[in-house]
N, C-alpha and C. Protein backbone atom coordinates (compact mmCIF):
# COMPACT_ATOMS: atom_id res chain seq x y z
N UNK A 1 0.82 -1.18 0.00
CA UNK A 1 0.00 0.00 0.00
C UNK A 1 0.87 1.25 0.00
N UNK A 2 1.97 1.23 0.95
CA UNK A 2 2.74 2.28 0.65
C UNK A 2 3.56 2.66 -0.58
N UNK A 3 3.69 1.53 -1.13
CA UNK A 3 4.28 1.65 -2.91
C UNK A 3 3.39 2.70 -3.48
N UNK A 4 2.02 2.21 -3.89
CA UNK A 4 1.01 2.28 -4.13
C UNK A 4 0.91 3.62 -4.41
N UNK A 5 0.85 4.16 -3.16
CA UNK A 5 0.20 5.36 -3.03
C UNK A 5 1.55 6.65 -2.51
N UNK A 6 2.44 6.28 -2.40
CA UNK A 6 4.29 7.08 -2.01
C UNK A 6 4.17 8.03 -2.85
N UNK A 7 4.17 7.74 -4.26
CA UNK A 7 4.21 8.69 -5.22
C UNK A 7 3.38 10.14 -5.47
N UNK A 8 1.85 9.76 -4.92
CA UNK A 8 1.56 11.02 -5.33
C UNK A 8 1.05 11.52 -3.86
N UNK A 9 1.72 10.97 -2.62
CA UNK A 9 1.95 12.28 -1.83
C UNK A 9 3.19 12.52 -1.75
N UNK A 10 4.22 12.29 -2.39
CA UNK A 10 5.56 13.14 -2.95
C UNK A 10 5.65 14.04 -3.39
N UNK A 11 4.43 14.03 -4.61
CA UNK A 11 4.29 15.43 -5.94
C UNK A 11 3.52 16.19 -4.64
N UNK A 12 3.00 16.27 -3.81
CA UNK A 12 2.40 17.17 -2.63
C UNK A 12 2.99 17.44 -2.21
N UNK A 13 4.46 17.37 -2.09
CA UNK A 13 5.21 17.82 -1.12
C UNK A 13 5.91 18.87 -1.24
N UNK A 14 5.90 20.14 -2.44
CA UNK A 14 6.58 20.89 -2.93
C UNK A 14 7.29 22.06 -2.33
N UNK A 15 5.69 22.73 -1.38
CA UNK A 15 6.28 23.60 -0.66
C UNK A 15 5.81 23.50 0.38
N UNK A 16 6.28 24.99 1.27
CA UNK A 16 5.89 24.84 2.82
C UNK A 16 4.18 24.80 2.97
N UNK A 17 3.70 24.37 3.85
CA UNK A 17 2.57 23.91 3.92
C UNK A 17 1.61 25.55 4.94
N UNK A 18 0.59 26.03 4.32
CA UNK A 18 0.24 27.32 4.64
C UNK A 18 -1.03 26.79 5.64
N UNK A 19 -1.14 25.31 6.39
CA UNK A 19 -2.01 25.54 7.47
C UNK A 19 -1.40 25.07 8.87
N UNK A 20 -2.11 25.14 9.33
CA UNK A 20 -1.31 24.71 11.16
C UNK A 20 -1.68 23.67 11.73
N UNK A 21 -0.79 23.01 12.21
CA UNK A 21 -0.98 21.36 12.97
C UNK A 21 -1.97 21.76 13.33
N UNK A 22 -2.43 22.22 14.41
CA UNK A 22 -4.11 21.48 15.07
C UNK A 22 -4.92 21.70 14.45
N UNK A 23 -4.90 22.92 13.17
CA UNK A 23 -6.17 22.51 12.45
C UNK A 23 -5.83 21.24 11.01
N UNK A 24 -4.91 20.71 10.92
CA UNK A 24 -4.98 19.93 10.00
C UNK A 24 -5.34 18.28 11.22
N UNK A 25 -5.21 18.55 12.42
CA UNK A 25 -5.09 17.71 13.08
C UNK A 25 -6.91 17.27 12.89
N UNK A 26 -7.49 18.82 13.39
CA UNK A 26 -8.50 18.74 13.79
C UNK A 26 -9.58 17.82 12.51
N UNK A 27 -8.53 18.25 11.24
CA UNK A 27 -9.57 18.05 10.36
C UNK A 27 -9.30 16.22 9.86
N UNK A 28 -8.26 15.89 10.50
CA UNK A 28 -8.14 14.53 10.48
C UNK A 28 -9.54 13.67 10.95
N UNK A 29 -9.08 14.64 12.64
CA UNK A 29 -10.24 14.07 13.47
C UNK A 29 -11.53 13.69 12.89
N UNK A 30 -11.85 14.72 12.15
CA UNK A 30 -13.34 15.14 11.62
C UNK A 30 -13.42 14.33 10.82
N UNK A 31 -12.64 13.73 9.73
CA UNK A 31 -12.35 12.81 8.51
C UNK A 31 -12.69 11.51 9.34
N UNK A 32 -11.96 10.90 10.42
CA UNK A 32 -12.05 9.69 10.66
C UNK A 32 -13.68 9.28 11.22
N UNK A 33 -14.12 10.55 11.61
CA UNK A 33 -15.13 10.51 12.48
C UNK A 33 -16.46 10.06 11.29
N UNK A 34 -16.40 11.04 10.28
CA UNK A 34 -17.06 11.09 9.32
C UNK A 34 -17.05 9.76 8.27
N UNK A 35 -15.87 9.06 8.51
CA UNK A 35 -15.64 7.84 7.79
C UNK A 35 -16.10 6.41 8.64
N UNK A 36 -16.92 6.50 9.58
CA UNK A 36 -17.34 5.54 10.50
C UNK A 36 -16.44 4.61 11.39
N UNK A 37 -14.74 5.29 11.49
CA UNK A 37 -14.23 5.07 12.62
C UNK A 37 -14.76 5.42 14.07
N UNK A 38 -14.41 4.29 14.60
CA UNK A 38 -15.15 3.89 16.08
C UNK A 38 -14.35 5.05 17.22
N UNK A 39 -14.82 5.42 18.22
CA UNK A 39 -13.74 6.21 18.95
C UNK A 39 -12.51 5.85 19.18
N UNK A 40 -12.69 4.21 19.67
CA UNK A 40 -11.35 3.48 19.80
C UNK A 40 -10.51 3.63 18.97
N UNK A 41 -10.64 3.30 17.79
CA UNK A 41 -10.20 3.62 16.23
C UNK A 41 -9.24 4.76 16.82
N UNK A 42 -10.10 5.58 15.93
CA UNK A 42 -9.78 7.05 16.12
C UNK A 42 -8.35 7.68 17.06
N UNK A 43 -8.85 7.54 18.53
CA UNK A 43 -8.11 7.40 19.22
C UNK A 43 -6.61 7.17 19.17
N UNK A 44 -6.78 5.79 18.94
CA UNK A 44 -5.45 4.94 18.48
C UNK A 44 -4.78 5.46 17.13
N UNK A 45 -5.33 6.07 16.19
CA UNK A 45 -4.62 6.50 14.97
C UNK A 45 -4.13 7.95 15.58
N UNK A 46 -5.23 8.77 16.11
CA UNK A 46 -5.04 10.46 16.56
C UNK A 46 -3.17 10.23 17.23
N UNK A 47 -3.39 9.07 17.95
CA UNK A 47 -1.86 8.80 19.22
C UNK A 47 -0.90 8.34 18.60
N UNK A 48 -1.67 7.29 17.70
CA UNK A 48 0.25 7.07 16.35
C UNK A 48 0.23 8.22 15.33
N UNK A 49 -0.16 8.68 14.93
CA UNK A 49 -0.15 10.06 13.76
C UNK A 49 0.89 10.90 14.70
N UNK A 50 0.21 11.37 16.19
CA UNK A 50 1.37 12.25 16.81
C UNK A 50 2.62 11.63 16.83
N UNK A 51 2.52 10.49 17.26
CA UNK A 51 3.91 9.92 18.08
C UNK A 51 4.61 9.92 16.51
N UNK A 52 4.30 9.30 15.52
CA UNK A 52 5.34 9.32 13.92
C UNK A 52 5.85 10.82 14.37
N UNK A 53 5.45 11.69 14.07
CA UNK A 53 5.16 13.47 13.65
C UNK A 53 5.94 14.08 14.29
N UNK A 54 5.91 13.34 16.19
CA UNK A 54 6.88 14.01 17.10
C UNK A 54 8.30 13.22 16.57
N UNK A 55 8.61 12.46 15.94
CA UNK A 55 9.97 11.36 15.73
C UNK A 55 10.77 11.88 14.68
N UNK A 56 9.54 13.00 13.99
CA UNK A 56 10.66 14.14 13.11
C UNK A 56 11.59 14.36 13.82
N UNK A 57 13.16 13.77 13.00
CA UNK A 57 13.86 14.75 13.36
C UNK A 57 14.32 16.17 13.05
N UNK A 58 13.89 17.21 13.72
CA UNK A 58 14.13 18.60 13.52
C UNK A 58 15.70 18.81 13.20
N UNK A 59 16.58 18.36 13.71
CA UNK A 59 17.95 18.54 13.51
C UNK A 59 18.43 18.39 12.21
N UNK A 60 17.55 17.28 11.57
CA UNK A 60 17.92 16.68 10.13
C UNK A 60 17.34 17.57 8.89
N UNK A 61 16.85 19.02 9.21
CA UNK A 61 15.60 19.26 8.81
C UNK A 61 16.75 19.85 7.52
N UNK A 62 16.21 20.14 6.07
CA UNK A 62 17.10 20.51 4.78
C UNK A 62 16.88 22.19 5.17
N UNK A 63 17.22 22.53 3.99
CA UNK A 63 17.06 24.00 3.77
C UNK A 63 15.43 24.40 3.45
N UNK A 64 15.10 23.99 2.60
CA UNK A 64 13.15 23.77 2.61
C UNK A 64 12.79 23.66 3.92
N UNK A 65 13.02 22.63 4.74
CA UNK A 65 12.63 22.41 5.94
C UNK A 65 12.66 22.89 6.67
N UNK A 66 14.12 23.59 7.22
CA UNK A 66 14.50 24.98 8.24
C UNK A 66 13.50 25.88 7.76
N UNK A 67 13.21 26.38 6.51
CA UNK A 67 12.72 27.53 6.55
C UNK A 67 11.42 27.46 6.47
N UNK A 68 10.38 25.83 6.38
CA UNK A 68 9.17 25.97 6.48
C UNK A 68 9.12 25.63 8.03
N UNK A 69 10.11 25.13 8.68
CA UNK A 69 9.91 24.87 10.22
C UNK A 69 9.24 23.68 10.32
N UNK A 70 9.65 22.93 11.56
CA UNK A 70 9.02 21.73 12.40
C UNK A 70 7.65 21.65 12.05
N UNK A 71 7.21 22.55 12.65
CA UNK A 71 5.82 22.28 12.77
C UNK A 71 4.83 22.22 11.44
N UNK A 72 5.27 23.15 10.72
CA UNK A 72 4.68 23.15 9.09
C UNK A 72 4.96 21.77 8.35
N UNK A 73 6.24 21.11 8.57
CA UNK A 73 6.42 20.34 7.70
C UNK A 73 5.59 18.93 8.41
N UNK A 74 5.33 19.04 9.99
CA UNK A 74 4.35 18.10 10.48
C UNK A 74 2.71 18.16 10.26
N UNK A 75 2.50 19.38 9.77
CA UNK A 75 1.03 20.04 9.28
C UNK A 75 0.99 19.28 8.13
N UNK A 76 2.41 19.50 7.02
CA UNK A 76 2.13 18.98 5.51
C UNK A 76 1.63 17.34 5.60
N UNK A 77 2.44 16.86 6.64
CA UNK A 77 2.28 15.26 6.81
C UNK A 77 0.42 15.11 6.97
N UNK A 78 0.07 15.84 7.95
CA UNK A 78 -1.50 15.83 8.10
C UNK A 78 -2.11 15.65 6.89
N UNK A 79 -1.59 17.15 6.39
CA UNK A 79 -2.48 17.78 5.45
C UNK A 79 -2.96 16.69 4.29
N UNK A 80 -1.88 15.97 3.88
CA UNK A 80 -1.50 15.01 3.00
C UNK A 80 -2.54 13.53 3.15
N UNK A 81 -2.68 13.45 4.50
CA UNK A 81 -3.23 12.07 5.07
C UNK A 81 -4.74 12.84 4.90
N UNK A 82 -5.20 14.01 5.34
CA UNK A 82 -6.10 14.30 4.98
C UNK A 82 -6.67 14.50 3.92
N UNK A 83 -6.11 14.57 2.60
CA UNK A 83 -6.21 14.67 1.14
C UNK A 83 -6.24 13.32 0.26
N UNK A 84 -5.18 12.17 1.04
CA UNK A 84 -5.63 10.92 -0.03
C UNK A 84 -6.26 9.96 0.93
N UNK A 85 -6.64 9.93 2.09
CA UNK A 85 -7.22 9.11 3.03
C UNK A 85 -8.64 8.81 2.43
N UNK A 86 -9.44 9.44 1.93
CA UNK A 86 -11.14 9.47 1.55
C UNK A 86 -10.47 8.70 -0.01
N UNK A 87 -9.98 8.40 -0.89
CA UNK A 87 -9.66 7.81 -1.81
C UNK A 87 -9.52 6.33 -1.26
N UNK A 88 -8.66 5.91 -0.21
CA UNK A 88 -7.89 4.74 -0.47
C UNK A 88 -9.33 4.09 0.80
N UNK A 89 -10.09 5.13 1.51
CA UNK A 89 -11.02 4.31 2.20
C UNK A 89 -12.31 3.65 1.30
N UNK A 90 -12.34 4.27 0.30
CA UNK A 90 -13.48 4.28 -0.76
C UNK A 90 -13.16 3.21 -1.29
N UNK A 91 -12.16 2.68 -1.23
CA UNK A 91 -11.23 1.72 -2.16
C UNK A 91 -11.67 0.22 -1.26
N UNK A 92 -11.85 0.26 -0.08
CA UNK A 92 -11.73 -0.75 0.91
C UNK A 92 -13.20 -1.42 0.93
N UNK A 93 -13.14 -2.83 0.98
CA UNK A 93 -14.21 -3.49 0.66
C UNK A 93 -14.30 -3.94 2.11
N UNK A 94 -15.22 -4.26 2.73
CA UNK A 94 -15.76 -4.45 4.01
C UNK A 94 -14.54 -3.19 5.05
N UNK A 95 -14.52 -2.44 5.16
CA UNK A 95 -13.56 -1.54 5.95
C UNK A 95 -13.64 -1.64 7.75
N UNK A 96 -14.50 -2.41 8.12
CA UNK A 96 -14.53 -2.43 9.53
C UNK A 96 -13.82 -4.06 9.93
N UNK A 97 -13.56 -5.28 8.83
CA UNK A 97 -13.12 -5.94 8.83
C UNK A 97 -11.78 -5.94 9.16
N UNK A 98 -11.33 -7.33 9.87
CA UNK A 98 -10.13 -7.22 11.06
C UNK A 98 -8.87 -7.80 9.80
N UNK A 99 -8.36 -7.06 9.32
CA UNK A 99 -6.55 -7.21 8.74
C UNK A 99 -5.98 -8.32 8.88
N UNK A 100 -5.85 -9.17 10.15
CA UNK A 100 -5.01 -9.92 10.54
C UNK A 100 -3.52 -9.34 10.83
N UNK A 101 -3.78 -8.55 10.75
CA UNK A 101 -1.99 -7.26 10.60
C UNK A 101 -1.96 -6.81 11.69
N UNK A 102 -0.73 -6.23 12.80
CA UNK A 102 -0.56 -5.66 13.45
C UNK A 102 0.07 -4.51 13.45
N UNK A 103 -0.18 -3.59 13.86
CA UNK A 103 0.63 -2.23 13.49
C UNK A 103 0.64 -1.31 14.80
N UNK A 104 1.95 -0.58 14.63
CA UNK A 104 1.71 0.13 15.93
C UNK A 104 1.63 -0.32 17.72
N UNK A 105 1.39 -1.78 17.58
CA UNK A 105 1.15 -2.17 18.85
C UNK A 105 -0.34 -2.93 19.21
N UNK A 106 -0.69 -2.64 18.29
CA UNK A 106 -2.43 -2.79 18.13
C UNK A 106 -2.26 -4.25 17.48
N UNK A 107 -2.85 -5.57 17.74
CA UNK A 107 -3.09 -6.80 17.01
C UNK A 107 -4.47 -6.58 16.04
N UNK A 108 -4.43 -7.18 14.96
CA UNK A 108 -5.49 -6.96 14.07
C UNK A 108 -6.37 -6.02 14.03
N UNK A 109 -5.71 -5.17 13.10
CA UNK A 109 -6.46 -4.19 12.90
C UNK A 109 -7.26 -3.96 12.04
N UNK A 110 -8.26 -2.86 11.88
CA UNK A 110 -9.13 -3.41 10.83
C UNK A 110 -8.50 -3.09 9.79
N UNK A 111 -9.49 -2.61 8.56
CA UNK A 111 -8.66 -2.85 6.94
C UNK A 111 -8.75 -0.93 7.26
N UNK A 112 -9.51 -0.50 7.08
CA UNK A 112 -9.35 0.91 7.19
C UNK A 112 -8.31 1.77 8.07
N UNK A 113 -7.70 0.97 9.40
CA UNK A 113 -7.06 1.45 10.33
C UNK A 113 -5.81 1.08 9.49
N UNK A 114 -5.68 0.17 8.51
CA UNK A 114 -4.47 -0.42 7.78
C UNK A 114 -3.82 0.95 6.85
N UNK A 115 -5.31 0.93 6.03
CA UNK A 115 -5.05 2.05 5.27
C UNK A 115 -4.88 3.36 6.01
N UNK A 116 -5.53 3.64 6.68
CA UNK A 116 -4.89 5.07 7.48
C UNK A 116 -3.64 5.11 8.11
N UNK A 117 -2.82 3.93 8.64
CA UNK A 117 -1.67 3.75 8.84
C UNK A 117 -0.73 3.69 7.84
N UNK A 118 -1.15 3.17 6.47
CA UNK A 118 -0.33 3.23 5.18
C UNK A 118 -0.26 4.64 4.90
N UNK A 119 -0.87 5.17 4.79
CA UNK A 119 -1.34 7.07 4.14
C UNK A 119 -0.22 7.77 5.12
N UNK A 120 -0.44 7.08 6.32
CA UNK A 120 0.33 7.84 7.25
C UNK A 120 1.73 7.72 7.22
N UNK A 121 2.00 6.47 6.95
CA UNK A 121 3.53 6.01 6.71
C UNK A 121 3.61 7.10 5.14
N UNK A 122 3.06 6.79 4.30
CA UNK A 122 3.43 7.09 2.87
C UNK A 122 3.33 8.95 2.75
N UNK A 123 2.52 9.55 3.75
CA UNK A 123 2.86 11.06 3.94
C UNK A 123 4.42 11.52 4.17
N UNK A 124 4.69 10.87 5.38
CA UNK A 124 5.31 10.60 6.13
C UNK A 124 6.83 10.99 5.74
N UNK A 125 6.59 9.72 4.61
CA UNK A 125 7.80 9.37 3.84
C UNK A 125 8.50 10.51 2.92
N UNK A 126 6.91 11.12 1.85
CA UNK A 126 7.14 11.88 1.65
C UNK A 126 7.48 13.33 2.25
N UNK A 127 7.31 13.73 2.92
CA UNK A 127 8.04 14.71 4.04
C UNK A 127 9.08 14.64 4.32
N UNK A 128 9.87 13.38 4.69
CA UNK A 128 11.37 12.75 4.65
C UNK A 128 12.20 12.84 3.90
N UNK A 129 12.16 12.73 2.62
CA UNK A 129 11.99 12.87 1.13
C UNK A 129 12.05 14.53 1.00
N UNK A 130 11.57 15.24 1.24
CA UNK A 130 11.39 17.26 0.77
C UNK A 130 12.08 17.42 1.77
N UNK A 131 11.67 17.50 3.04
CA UNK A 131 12.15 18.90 4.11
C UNK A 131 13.25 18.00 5.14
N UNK A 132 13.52 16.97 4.83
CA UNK A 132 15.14 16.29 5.54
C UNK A 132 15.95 15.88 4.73
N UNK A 133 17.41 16.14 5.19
CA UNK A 133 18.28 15.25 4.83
C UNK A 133 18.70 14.31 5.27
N UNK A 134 19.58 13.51 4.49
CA UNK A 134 20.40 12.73 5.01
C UNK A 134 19.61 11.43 5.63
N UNK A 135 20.55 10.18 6.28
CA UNK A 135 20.08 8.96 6.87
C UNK A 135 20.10 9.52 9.07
């Protein structure tokens, strides 16, 4: 899934990102809520989305990155999950169905929590990719 879908939140990644973590956060929230994630759900993605986001390393950050700052380039990661997330859920055939996959800490998760964890990795990546250098 992250193959899949890497590429075109890469081409998203161009410049600094012109909204602010808690409202891209907020509008996550609103997305998952609206997509018939359970609170539990929810919850559990809202707490791995931060914890990835805080694991930026700021130190590593490029010249793009210094100058869009920490926090913008953790907004773009949102922003991003918020933009192809309603695609790849639309995509999912029974979506409340259990993965058999573990991620995060969580044993079987469902197929939608899969895909919101892929989007999230594959934002992610791309952000890694623009506003850092280096290993």
């Amino acid at each position: 899934m992250l193959v899949a879908f890497g590429a075109p939140a890469a081409e998203g990644a161009q410049s600094c990102p012109q909204v602010s973590y808690s409202a891209e956060r907020a509008r996550l929230q609103k997305l998952l809520a609206a997509n018939a994630f359970s609170r539990e759900e929810s919850a559990f993605l809202l707490k791995g989305v931060d914890q990835r986001l805080r694991e930026l390393p700021k130190v590593r950050l490029n010249a793009q990155g210094a100058e869009c700052g920490i926090q913008a380039v953790r907004a773009f990661v949102l922003g991003c999950v918020n933009e192809t997330l309603p695609d790849i859920l639309t995509s999912l055939r029974t979506p409340s169905a259990k993965s058999g996959q573990a991620y995060w800490g969580k044993a079987d998760v469902s197929r939608r929590e899969a895909g919101a964890i892929g989007m999230i990795h594959a934002c992610r990546a791309a952000a890694m990719e623009t506003f850092f250098s280096g290993p």
